[in-house]
C-alpha atoms as a PDB file:
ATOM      1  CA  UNK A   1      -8.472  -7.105 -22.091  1.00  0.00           C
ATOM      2  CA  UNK A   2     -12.063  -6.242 -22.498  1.00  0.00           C
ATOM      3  CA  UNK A   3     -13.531  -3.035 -20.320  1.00  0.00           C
ATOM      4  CA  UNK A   4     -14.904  -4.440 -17.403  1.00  0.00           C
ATOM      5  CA  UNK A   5     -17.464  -1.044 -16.978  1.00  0.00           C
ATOM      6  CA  UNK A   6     -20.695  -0.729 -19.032  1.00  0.00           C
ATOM      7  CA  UNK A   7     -23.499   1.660 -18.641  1.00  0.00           C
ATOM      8  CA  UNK A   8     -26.425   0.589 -17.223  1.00  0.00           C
ATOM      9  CA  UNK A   9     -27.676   0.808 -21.107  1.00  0.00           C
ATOM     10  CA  UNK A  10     -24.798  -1.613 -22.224  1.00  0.00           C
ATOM     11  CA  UNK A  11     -22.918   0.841 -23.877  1.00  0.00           C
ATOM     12  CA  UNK A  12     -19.667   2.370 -23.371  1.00  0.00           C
ATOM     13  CA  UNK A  13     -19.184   3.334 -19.339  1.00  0.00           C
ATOM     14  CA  UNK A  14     -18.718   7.285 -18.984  1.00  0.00           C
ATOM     15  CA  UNK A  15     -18.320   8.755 -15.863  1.00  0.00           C
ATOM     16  CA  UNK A  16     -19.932  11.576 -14.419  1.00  0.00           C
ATOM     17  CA  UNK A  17     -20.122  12.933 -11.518  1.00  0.00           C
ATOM     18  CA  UNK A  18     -21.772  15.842  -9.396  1.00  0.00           C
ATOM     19  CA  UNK A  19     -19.803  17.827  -6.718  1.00  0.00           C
ATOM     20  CA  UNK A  20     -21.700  18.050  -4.019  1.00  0.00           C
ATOM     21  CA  UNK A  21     -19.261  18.495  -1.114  1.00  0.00           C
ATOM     22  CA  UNK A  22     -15.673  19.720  -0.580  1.00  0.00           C
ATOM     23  CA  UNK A  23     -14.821  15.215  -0.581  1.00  0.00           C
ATOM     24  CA  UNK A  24     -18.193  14.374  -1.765  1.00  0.00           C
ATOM     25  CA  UNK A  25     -19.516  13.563  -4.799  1.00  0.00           C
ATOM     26  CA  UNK A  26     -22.625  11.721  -6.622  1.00  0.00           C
ATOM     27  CA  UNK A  27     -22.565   9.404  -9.853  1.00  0.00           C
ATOM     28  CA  UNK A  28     -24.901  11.006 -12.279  1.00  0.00           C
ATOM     29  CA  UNK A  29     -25.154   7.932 -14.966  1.00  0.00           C
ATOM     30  CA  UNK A  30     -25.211   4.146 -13.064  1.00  0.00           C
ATOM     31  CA  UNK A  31     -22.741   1.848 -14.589  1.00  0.00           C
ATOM     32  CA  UNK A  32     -21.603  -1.780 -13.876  1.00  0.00           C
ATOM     33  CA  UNK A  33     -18.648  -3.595 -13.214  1.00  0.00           C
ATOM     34  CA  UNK A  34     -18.459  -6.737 -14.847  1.00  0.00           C
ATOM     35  CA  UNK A  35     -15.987  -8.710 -12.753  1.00  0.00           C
ATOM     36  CA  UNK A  36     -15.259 -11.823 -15.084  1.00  0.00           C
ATOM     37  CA  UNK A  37     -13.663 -13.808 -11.807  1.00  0.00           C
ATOM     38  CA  UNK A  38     -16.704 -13.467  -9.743  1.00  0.00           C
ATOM     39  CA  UNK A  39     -20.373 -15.348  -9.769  1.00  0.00           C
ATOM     40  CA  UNK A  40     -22.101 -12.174  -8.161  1.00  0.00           C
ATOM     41  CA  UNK A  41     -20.849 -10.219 -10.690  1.00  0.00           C
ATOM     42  CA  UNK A  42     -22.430  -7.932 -12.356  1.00  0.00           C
ATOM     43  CA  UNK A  43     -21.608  -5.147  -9.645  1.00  0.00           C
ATOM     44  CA  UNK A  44     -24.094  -2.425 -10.032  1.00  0.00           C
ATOM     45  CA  UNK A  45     -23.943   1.555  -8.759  1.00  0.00           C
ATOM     46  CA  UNK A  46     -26.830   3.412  -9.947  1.00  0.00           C
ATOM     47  CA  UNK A  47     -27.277   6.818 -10.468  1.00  0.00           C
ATOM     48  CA  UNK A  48     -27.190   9.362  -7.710  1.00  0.00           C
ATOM     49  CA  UNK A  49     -24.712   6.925  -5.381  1.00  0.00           C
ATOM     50  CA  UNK A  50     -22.313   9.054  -2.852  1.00  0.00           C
ATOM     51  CA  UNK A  51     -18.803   8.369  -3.467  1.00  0.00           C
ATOM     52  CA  UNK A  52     -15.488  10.076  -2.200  1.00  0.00           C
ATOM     53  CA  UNK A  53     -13.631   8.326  -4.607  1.00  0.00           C
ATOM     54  CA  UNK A  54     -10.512   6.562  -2.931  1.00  0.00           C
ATOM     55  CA  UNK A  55     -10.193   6.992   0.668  1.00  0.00           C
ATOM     56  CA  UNK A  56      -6.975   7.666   1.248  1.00  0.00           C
ATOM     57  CA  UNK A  57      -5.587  10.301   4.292  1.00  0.00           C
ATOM     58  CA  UNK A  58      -3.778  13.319   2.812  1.00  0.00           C
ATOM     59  CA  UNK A  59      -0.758  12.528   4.213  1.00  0.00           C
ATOM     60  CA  UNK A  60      -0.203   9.102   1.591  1.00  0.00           C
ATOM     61  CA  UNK A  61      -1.559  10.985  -1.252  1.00  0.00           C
ATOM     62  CA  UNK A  62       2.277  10.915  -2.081  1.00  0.00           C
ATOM     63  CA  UNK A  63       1.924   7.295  -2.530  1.00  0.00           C
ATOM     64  CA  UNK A  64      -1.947   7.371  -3.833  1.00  0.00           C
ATOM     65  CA  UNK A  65      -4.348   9.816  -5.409  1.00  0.00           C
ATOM     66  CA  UNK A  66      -7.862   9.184  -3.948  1.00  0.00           C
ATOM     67  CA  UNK A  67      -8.560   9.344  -7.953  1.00  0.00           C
ATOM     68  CA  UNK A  68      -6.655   7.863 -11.196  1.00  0.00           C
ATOM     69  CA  UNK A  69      -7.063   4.473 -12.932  1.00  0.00           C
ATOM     70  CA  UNK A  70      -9.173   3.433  -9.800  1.00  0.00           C
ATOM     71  CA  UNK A  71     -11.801   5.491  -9.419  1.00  0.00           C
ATOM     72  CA  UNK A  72     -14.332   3.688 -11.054  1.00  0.00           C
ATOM     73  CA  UNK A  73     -12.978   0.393  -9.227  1.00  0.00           C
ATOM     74  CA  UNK A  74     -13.329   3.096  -5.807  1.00  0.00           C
ATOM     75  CA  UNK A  75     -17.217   4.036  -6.986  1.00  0.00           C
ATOM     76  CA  UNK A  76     -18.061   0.403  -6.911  1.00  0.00           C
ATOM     77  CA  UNK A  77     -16.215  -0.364  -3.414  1.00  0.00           C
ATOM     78  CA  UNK A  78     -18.281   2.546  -1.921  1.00  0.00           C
ATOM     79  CA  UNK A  79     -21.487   1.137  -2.949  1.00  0.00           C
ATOM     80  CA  UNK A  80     -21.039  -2.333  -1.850  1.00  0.00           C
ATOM     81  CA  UNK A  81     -19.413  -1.294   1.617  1.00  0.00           C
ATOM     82  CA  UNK A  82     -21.067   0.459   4.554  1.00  0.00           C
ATOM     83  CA  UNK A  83     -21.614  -0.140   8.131  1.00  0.00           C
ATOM     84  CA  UNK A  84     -24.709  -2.809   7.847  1.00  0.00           C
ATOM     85  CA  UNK A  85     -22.440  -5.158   5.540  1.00  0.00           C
ATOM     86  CA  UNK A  86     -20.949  -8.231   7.498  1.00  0.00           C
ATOM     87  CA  UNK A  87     -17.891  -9.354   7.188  1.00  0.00           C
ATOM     88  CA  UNK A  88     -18.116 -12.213   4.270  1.00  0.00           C
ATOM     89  CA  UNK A  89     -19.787  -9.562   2.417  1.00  0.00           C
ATOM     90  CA  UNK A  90     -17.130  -6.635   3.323  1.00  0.00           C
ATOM     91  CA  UNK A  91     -14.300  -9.106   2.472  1.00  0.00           C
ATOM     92  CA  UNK A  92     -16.445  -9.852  -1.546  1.00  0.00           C
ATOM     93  CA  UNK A  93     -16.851  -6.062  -1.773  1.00  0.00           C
ATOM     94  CA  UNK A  94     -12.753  -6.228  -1.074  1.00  0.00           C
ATOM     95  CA  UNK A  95     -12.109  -8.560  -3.992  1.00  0.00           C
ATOM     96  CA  UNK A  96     -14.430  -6.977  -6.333  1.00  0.00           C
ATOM     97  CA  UNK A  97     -12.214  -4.057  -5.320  1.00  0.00           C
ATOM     98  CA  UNK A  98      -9.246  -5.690  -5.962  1.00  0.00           C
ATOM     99  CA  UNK A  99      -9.923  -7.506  -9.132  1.00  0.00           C
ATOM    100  CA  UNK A 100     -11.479  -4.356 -10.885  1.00  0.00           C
ATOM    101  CA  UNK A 101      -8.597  -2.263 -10.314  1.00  0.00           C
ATOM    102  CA  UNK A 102      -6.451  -5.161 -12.255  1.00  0.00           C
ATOM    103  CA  UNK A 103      -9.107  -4.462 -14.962  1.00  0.00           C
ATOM    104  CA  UNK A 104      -8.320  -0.913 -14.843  1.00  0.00           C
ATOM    105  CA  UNK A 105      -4.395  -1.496 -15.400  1.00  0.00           C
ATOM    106  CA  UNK A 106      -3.752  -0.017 -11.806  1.00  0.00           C
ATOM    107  CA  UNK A 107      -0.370  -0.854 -11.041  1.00  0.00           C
ATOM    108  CA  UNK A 108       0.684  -3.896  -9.527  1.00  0.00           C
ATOM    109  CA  UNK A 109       2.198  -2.791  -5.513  1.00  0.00           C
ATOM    110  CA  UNK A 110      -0.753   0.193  -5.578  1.00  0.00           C
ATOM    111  CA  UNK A 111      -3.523  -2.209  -5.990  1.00  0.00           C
ATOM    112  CA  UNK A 112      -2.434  -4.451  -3.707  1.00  0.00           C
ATOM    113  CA  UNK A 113      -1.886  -1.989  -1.243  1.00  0.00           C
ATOM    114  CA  UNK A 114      -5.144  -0.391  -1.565  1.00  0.00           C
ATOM    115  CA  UNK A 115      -6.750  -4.035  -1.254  1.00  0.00           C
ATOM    116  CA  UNK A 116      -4.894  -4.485   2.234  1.00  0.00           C
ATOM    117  CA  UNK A 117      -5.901  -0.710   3.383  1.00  0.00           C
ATOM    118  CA  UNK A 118      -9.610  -1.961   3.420  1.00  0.00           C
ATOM    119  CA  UNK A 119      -8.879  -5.711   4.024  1.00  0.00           C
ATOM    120  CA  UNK A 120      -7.444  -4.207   7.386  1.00  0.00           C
ATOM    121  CA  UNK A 121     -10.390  -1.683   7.816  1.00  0.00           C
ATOM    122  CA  UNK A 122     -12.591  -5.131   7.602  1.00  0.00           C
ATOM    123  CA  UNK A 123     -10.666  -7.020   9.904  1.00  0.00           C
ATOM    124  CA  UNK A 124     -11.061  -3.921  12.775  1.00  0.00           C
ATOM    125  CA  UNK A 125     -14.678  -4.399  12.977  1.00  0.00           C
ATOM    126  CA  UNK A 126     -14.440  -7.675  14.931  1.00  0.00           C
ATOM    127  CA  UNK A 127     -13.072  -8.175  18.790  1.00  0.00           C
ATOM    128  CA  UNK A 128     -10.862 -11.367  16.916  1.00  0.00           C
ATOM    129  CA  UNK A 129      -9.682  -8.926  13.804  1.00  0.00           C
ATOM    130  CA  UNK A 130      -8.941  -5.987  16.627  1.00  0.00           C
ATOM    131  CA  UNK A 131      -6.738  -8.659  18.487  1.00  0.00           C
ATOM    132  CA  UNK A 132      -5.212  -9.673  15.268  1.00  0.00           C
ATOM    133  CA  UNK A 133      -4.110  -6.218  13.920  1.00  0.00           C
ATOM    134  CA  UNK A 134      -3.016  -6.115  17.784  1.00  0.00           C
ATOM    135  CA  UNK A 135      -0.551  -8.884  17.153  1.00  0.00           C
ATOM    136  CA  UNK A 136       0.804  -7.843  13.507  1.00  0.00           C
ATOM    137  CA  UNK A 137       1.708  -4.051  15.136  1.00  0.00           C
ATOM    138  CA  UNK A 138       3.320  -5.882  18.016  1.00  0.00           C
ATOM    139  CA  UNK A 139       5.564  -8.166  16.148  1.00  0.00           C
ATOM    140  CA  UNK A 140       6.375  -4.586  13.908  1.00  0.00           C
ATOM    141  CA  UNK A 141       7.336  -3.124  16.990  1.00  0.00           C
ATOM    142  CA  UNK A 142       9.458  -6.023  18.405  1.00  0.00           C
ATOM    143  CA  UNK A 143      11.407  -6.799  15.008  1.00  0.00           C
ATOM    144  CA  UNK A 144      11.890  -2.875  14.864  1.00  0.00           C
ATOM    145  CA  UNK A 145      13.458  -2.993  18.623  1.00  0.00           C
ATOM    146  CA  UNK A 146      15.330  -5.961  17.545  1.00  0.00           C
ATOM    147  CA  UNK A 147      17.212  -4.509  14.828  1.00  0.00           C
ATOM    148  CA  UNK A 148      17.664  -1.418  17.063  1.00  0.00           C
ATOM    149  CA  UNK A 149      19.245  -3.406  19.797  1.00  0.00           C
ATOM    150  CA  UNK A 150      22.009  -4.698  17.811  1.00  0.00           C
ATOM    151  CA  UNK A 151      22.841  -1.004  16.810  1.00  0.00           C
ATOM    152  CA  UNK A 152      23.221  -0.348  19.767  1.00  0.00           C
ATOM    153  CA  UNK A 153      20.165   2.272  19.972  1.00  0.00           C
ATOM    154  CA  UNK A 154      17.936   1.390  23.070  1.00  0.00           C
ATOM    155  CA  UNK A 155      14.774   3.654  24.386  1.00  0.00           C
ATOM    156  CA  UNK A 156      14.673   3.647  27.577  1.00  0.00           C
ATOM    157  CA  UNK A 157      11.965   4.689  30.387  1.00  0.00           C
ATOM    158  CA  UNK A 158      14.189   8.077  30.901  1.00  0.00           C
ATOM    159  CA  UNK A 159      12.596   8.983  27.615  1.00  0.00           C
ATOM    160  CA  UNK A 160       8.966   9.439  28.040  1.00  0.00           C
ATOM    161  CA  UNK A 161       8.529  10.804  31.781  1.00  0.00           C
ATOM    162  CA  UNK A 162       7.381  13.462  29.753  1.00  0.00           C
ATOM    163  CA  UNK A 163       4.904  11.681  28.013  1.00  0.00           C
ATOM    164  CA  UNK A 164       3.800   9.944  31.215  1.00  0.00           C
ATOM    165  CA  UNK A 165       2.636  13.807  32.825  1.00  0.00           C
ATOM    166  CA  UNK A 166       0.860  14.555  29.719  1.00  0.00           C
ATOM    167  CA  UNK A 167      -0.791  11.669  28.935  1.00  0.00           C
ATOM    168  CA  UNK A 168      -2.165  12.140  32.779  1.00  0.00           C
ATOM    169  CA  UNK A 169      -3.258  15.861  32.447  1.00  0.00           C
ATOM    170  CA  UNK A 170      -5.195  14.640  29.470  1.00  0.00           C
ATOM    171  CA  UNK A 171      -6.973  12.186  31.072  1.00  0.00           C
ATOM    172  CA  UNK A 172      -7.745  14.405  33.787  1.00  0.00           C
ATOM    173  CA  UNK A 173      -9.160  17.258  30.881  1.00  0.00           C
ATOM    174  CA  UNK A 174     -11.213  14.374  29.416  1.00  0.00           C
ATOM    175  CA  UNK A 175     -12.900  13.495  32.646  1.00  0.00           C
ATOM    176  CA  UNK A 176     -13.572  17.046  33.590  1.00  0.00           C
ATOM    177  CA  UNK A 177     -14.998  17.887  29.713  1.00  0.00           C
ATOM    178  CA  UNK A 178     -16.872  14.428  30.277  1.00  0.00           C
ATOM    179  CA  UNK A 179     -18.757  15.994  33.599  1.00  0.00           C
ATOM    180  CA  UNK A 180     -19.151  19.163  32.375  1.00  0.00           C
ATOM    181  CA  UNK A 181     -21.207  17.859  29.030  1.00  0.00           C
ATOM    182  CA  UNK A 182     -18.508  18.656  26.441  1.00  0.00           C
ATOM    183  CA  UNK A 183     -18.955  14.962  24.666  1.00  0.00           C
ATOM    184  CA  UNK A 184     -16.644  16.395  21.541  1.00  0.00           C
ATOM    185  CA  UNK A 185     -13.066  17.834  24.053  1.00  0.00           C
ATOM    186  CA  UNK A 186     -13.759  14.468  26.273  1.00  0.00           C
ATOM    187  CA  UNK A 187     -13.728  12.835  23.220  1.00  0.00           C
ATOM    188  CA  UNK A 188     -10.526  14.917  21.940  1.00  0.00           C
ATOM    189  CA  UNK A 189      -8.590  14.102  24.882  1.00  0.00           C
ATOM    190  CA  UNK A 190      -9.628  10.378  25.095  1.00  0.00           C
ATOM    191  CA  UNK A 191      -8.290  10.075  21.512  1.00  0.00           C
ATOM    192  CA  UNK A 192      -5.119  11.965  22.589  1.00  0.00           C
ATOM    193  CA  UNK A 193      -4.474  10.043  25.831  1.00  0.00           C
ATOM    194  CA  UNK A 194      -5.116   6.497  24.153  1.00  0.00           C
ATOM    195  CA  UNK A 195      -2.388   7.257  21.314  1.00  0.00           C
ATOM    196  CA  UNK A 196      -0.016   8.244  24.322  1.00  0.00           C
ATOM    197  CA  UNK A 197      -0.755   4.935  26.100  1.00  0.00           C
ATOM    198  CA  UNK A 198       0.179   3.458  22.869  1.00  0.00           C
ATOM    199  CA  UNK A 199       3.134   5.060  22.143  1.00  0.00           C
ATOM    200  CA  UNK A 200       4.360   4.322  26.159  1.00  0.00           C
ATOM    201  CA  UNK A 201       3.260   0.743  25.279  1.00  0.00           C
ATOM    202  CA  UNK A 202       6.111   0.900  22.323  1.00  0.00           C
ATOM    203  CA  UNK A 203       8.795   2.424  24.260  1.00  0.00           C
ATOM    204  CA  UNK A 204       8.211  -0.140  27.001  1.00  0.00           C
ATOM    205  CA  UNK A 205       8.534  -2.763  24.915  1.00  0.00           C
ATOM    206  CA  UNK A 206      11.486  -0.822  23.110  1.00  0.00           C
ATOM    207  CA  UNK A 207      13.131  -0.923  26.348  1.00  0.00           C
ATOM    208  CA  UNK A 208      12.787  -4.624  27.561  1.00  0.00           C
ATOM    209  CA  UNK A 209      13.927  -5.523  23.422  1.00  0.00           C
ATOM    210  CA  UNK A 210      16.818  -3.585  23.964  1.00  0.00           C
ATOM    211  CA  UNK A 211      17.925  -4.168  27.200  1.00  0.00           C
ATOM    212  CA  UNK A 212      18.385  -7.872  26.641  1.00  0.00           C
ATOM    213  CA  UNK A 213      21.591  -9.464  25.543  1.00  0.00           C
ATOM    214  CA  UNK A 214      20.167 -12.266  24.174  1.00  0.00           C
ATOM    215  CA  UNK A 215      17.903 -10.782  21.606  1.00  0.00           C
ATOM    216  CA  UNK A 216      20.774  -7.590  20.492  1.00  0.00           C
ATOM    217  CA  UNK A 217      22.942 -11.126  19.960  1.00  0.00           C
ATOM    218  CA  UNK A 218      20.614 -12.958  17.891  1.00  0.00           C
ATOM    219  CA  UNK A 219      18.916  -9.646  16.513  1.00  0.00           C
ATOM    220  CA  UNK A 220      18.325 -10.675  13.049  1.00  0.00           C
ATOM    221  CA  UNK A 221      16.635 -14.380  13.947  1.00  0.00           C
ATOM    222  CA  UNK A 222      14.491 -12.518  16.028  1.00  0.00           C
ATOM    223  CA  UNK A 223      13.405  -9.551  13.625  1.00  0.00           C
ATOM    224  CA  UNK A 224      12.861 -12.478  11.454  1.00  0.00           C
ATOM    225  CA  UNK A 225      10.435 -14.316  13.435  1.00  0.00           C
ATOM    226  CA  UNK A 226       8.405 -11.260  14.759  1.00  0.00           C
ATOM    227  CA  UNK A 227       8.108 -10.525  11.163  1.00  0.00           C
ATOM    228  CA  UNK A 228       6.915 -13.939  10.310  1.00  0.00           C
ATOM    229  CA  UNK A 229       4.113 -14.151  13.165  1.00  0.00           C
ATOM    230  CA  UNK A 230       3.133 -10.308  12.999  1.00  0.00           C
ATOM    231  CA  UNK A 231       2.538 -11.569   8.951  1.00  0.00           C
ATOM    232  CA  UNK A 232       1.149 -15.273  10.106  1.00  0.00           C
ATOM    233  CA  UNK A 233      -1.704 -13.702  12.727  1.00  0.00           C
ATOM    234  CA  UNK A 234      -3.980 -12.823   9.604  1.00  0.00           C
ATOM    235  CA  UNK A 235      -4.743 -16.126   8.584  1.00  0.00           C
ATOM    236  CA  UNK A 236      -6.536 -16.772   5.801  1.00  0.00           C
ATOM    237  CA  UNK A 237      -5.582 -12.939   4.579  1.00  0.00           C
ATOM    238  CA  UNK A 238      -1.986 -13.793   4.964  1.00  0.00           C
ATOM    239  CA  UNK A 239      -1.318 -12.069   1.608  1.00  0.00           C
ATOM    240  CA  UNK A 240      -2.637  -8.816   2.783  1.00  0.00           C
ATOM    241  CA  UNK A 241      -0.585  -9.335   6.135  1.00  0.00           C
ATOM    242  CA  UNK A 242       2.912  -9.248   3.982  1.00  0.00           C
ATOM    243  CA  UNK A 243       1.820  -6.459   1.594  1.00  0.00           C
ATOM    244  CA  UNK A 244       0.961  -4.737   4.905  1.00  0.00           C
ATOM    245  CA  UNK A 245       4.221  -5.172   6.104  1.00  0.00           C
ATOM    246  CA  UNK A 246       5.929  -3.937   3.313  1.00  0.00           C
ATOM    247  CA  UNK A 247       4.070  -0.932   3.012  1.00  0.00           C
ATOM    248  CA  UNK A 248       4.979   0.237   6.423  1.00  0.00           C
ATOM    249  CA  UNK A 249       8.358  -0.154   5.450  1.00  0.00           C
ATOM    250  CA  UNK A 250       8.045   2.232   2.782  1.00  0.00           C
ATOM    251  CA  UNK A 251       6.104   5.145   4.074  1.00  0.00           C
ATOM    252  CA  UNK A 252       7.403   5.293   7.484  1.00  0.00           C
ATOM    253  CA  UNK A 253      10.327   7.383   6.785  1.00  0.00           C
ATOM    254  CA  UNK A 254       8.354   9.221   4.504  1.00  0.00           C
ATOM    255  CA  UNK A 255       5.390   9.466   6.972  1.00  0.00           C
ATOM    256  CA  UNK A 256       7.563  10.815   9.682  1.00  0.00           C
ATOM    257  CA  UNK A 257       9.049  13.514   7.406  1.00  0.00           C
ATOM    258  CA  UNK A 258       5.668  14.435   6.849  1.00  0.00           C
ATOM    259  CA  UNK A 259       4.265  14.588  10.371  1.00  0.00           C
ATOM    260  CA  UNK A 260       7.391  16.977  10.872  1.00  0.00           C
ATOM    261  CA  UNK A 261       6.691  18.802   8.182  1.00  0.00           C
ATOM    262  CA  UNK A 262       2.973  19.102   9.725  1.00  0.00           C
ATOM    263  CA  UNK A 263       3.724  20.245  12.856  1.00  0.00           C
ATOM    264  CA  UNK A 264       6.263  23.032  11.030  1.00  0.00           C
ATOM    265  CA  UNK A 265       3.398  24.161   9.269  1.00  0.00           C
ATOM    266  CA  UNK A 266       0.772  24.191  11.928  1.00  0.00           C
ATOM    267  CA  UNK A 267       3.360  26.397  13.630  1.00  0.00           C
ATOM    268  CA  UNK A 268       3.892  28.773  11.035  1.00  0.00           C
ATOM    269  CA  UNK A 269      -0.139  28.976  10.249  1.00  0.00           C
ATOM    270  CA  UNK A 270      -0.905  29.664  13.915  1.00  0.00           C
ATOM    271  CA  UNK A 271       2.040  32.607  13.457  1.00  0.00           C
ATOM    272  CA  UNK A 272       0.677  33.981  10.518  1.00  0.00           C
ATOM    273  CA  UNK A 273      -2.832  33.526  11.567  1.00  0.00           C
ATOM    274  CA  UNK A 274      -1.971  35.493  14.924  1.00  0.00           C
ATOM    275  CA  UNK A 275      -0.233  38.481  13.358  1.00  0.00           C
ATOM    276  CA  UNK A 276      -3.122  38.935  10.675  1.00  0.00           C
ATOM    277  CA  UNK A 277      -5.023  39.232  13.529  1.00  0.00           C
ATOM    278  CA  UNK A 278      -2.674  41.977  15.247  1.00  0.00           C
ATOM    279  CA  UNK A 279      -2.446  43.639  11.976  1.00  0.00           C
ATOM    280  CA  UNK A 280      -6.346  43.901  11.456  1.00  0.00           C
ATOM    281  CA  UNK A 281      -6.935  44.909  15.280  1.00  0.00           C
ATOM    282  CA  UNK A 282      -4.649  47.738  14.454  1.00  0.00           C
ATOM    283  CA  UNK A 283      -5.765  49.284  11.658  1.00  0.00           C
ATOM    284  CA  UNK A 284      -9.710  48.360  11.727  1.00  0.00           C
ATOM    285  CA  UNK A 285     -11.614  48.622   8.373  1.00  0.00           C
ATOM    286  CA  UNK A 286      -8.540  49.291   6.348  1.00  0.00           C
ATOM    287  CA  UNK A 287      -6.931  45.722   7.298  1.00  0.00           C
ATOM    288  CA  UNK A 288      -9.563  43.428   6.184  1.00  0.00           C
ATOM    289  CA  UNK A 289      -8.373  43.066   2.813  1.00  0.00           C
ATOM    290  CA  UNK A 290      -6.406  40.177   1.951  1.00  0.00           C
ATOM    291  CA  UNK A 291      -2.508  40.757   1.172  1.00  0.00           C
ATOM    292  CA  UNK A 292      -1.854  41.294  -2.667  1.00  0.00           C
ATOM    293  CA  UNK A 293      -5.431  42.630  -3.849  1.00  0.00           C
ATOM    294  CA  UNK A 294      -6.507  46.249  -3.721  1.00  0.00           C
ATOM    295  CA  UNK A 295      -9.951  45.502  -3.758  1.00  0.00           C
ATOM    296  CA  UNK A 296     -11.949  45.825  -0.244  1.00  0.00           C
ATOM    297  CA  UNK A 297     -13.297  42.162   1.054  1.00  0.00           C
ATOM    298  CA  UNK A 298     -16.484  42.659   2.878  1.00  0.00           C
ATOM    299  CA  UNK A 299     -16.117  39.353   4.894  1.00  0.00           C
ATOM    300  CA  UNK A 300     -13.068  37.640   6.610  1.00  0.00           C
ATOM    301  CA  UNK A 301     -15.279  34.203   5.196  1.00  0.00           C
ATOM    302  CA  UNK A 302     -13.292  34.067   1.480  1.00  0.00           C
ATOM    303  CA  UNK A 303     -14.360  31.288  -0.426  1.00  0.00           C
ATOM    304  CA  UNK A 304     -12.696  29.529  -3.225  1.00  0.00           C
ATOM    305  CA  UNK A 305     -14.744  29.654  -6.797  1.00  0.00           C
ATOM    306  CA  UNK A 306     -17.617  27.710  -7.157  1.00  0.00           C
ATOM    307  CA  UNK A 307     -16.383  24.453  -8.951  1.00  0.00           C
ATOM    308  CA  UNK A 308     -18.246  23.300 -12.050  1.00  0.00           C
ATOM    309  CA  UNK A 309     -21.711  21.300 -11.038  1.00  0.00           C
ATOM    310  CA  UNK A 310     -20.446  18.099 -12.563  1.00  0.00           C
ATOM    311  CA  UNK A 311     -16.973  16.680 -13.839  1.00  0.00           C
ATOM    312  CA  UNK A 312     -16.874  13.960 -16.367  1.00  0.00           C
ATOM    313  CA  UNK A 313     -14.412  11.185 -17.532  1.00  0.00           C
ATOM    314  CA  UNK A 314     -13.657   8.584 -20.156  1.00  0.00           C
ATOM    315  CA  UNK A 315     -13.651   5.068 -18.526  1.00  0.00           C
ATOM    316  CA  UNK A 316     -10.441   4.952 -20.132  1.00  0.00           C
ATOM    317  CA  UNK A 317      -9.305   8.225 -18.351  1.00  0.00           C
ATOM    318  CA  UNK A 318      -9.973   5.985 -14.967  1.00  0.00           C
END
């Protein structure tokens, strides 16, 4: 397979890039991506184009590195997606995507993952593609409460009460932030309470699933077809509706561990944090020095080492 990067020069692609934020970086030498499958190709990024490589939330970095074979595949995305794009031209920057990291030998379930991560990014910017993811999480939910029915496992209103009071201090806290000017804690809170409507949205339907006979005796036909329409609502993108699908099967047990995990950890930091704090406020001077070092720190603000200015990589490395 010929390498679908060249520099801008036509010779060998080699990327380099410039650090110029914790997530943030800039392409020092412009390449191309010469996408044999496509009549717009050549895809051009020229020097000094922002790129944070792969998107991808810390907590599937298990699953995906936002860098690796598709970086360069990433770079390109980044350049041909942003806010002022519409749709037809989202979904092209999506297969140029897709069809450079087969170039780039990225495995076959990643790439197609990664392809449906944006394809359903795309699909959110409409009312239509809103409704649509809508429908997919919905028939997720109801196959889920399906199989859970004929275990005998049923979530009932009992549960959440608790949820219920919260969710309604919240949206109390976000209409007094909203008065008061505090645009950033409203908008905290509004966050917050929405995922709690959500998640009383699930248990309700978790509840009517499982509380009827019919569907805990015909479970499986109706897991089934929940599966089949949550897949069949994204049309034409039907492909990335069943690779959807199947990823949620495979990090959500993962994904939950991790969220777990999260919350342990924020738990222990805040400990930690708060007794470094008691420790310092006791002895003054002497306890702002970090544990382990004897020499003095003149500022609780430690920073990490300056990283090098640029890092650089074979295409083949990518």
């Amino acid at each position: 397979m010929a390498v679908p990067y060249e520099s801008l020069d036509n010779q060998k692609a080699v990327l380099t890039l410039r650090v110029v934020g914790p997530k943030a970086f800039k392409v020092v030498d412009g390449f191309r991506y010469l996408d044999q499958y496509d009549d717009l190709a050549p895809y051009t990024v020229p020097a000094g184009a922002a790129t944070d490589l792969a998107s991808v939330p810390f907590f599937l970095q298990w699953l995906v590195l936002s860098y690796g074979k598709h970086t360069m595949a990433a770079i390109v995305h980044d350049e041909y997606w942003d806010d002022d794009k519409t749709v037809p031209e989202l979904r092209q920057a999506n297969t140029a995507f897709r069809h450079a990291m087969w170039e780039s030998d990225v495995p076959f379930l990643r790439r197609w993952f990664m392809w449906t991560a944006v394809t359903l990014a795309m699909m959110t910017r409409t009312g239509p593609g809103r409704l649509r993811v809508a429908a997919w999480v919905l028939g997720l939910v109801t196959a889920t409460a399906a199989v859970l029915a004929r275990r005998d496992v049923v979530l009932s209103w009992s549960v959440p009460a608790w949820v219920s009071l919260g969710a309604g201090v919240l949206a109390l806290l976000a209409v007094v932030f909203w008065v008061a000017g505090s645009r950033a804690i409203a908008g905290v809170c509004k966050k917050v309470v929405i995922g709690l409507v959500v998640l009383l949205a699930v248990l309700s339907l978790f509840s009517l699933v499982g509380h009827t006979d019919w569907v805990a005796d015909h479970a499986g036909w109706v897991a089934l077809g929940a599966l089949a329409v949550a897949i069949g609502v994204w049309g034409k993108l039907v492909a990335a509706g069943f690779f959807a699908t199947l990823e949620v099967g495979i990090i959500l047990l993962p994904v939950l561990a991790i969220v777990v995990g999260l919350l342990l950890y924020a738990i222990l930091e805040g400990v930690m944090l708060g007794l470094l704090k008691i420790g310092r406020a006791l002895k003054g001077a002497a306890g702002r020095k970090p544990i382990g070092t004897l020499n003095p720190v003149v500022s609780d603000n430690l920073e990490a080492p300056t990283p090098p200015a640029e890092v650089t990589l074979e295409a083949s490395q990518v």
